[in-house]
C-alpha atoms as a PDB file:
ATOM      1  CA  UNK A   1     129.735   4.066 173.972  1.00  0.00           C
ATOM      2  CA  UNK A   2     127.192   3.636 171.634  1.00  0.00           C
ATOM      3  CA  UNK A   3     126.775   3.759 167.952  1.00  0.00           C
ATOM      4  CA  UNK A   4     125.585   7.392 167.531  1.00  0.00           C
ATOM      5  CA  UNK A   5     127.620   8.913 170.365  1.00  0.00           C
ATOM      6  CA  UNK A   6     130.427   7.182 168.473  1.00  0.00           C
ATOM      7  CA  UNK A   7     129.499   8.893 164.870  1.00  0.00           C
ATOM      8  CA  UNK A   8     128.924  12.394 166.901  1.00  0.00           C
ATOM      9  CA  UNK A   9     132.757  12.055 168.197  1.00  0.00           C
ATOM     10  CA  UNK A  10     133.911  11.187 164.783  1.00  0.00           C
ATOM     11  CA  UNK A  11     132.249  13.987 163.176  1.00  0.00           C
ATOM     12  CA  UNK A  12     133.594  16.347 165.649  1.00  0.00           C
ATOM     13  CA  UNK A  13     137.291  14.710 165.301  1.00  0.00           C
ATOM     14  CA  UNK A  14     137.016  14.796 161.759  1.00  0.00           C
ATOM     15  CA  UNK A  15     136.504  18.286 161.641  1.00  0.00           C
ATOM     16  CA  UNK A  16     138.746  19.138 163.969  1.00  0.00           C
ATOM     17  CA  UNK A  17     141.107  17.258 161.805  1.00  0.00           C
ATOM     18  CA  UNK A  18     140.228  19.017 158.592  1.00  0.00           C
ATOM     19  CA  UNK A  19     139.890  16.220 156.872  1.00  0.00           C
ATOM     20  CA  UNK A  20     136.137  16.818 155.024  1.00  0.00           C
ATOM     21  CA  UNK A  21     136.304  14.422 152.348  1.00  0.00           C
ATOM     22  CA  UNK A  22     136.941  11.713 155.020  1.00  0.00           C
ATOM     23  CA  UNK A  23     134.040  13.154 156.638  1.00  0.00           C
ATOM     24  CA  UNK A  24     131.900  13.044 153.650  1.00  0.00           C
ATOM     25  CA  UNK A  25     132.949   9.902 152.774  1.00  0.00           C
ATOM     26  CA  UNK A  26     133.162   7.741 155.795  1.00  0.00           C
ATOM     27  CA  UNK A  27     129.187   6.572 156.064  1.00  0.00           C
ATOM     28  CA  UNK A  28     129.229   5.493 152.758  1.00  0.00           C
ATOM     29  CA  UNK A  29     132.830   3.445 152.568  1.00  0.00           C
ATOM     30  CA  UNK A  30     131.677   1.889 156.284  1.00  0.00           C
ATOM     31  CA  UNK A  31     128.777   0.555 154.872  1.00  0.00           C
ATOM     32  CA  UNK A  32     130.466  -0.980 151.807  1.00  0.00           C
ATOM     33  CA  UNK A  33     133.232  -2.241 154.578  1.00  0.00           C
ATOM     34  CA  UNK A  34     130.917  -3.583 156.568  1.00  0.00           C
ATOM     35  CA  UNK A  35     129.119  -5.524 153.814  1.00  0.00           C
ATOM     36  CA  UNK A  36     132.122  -6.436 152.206  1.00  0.00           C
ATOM     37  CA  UNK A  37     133.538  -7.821 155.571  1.00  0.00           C
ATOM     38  CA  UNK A  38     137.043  -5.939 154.868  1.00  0.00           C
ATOM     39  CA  UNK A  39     139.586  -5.414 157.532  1.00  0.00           C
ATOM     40  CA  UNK A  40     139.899  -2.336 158.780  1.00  0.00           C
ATOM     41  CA  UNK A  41     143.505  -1.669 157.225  1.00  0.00           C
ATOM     42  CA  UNK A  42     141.328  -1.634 153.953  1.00  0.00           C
ATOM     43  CA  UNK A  43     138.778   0.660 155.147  1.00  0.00           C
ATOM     44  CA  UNK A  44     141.586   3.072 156.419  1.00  0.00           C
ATOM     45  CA  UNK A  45     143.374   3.668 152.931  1.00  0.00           C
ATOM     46  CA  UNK A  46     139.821   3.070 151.429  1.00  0.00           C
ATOM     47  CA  UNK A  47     139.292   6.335 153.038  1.00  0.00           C
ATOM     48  CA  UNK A  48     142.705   7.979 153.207  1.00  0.00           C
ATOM     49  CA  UNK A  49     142.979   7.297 149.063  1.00  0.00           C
ATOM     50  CA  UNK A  50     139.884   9.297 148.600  1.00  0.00           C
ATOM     51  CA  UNK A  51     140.660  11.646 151.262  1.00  0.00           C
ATOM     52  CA  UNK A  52     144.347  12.406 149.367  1.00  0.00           C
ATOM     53  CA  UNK A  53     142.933  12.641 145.759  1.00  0.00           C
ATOM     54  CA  UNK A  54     140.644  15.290 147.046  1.00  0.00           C
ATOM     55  CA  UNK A  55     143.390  17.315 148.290  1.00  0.00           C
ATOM     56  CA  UNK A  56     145.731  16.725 145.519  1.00  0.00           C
ATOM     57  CA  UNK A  57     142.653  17.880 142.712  1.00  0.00           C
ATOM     58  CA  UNK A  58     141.964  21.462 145.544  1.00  0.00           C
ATOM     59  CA  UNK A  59     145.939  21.944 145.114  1.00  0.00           C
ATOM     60  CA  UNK A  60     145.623  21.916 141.768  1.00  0.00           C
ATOM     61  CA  UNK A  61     143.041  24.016 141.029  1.00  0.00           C
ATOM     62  CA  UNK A  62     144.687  26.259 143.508  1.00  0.00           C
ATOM     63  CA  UNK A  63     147.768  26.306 141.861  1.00  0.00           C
ATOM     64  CA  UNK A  64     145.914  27.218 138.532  1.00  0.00           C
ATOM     65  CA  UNK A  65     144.237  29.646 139.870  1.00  0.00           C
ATOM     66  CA  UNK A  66     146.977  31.587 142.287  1.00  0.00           C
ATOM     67  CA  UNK A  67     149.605  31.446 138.386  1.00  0.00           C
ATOM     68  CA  UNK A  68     146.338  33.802 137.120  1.00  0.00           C
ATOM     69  CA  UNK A  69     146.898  32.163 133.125  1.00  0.00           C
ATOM     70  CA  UNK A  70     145.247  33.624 130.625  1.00  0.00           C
ATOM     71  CA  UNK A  71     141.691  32.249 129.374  1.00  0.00           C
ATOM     72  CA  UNK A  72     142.500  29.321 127.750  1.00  0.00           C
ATOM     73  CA  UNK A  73     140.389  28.502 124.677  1.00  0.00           C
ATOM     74  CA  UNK A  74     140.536  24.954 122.671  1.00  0.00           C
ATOM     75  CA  UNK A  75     140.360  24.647 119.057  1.00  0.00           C
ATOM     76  CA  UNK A  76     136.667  24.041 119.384  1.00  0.00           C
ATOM     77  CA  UNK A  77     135.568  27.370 121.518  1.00  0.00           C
ATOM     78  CA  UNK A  78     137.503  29.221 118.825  1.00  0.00           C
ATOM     79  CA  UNK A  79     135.865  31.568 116.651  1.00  0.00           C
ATOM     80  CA  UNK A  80     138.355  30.148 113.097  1.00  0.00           C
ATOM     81  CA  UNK A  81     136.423  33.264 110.872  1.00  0.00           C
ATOM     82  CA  UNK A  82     139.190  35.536 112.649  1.00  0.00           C
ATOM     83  CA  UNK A  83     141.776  33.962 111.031  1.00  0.00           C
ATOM     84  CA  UNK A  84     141.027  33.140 107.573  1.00  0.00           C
ATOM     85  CA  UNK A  85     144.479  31.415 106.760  1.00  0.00           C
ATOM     86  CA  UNK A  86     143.444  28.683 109.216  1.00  0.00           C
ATOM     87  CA  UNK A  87     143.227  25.805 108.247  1.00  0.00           C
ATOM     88  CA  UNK A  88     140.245  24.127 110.332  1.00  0.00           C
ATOM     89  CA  UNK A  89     139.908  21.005 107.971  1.00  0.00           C
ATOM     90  CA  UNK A  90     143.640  20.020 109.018  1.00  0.00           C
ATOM     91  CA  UNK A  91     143.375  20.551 112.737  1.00  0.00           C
ATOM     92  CA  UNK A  92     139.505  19.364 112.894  1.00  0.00           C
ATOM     93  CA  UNK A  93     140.661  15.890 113.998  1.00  0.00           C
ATOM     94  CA  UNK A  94     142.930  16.680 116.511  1.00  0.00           C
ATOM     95  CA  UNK A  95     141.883  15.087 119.636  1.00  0.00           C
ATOM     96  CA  UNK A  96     144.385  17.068 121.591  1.00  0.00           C
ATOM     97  CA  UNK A  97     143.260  20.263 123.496  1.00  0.00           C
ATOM     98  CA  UNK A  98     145.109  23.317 121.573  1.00  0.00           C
ATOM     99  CA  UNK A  99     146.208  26.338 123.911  1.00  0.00           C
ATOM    100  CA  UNK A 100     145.493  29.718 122.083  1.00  0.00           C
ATOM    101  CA  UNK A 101     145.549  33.185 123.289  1.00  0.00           C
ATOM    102  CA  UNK A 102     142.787  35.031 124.325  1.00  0.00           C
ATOM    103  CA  UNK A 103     143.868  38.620 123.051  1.00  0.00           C
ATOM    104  CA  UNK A 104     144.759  39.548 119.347  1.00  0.00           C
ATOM    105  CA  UNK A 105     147.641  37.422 117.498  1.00  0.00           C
ATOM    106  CA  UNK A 106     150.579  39.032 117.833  1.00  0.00           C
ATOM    107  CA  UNK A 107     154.287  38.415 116.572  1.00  0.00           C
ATOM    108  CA  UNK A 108     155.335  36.752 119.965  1.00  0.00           C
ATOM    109  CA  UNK A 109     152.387  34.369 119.699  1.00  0.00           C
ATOM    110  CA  UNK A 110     155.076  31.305 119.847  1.00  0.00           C
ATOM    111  CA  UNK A 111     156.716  32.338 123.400  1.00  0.00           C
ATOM    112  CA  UNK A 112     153.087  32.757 124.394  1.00  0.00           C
ATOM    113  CA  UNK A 113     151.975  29.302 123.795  1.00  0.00           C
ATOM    114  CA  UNK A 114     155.122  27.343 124.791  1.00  0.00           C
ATOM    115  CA  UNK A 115     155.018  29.508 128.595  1.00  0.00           C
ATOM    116  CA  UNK A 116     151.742  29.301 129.267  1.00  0.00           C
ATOM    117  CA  UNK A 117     151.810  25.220 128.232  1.00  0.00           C
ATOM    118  CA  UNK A 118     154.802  24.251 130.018  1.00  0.00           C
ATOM    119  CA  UNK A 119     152.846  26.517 133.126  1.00  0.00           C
ATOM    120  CA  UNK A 120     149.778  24.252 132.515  1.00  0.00           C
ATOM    121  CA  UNK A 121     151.766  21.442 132.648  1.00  0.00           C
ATOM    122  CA  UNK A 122     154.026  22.470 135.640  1.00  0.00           C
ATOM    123  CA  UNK A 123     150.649  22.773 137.682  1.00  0.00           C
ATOM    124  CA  UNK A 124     150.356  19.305 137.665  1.00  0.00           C
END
């Protein structure tokens, strides 16, 4: 069979296969195989890592998206006039993303944070 009856069976297999980021990403890793002179076991879980990672970043998203968390907001996105005993000069360093909620403060702003973080982090 030749080369481009060969690349039309793939496709189709591929598809049929749902696997799309080996589709995408087969032409390119082949050529870098091919130049490379790697053995095809390397080419394989070349394309099976990427194939994997790409599934495990859709099932995360998913997963983020099917727990419906509130908006998060970071320290930076904040509007800090709204609480004026905030002290933005202490926190302005942190490097860390902070989880606040997207409605008014309330009393039970502590349970708020530590669910909605430990969901965040569960998702992962």
């Amino acid at each position: 069979m030749n080369r481009a009856g060969e690349q039309v069976l793939l496709n189709d297999h591929l598809k049929l296969l749902r696997l799309p980021a080996m589709l995408r990403q087969y032409p390119e890793c082949a050529r870098q195989a091919r130049e490379g002179k790697e053995s095809h076991e390397s080419f394989l879980l070349n394309l099976t890592t990427q194939e994997l990672e790409q599934r495990q970043a859709n099932q995360l998203k998913r997963r983020l998206q099917e727990a419906k968390f509130p908006t998060l907001k970071t320290l930076e996105m904040t509007d800090l006039n709204k609480w004026p005993d905030f002290d933005s000069l202490r926190f302005g360093n942190m490097s860390m993303a902070i989880i606040l909620p997207a409605g008014k403060p309330g009393a039970d702003w502590q349970a708020w944070h530590r669910q909605n973080s430990c969901g965040h982090r569960s998702g992962r």
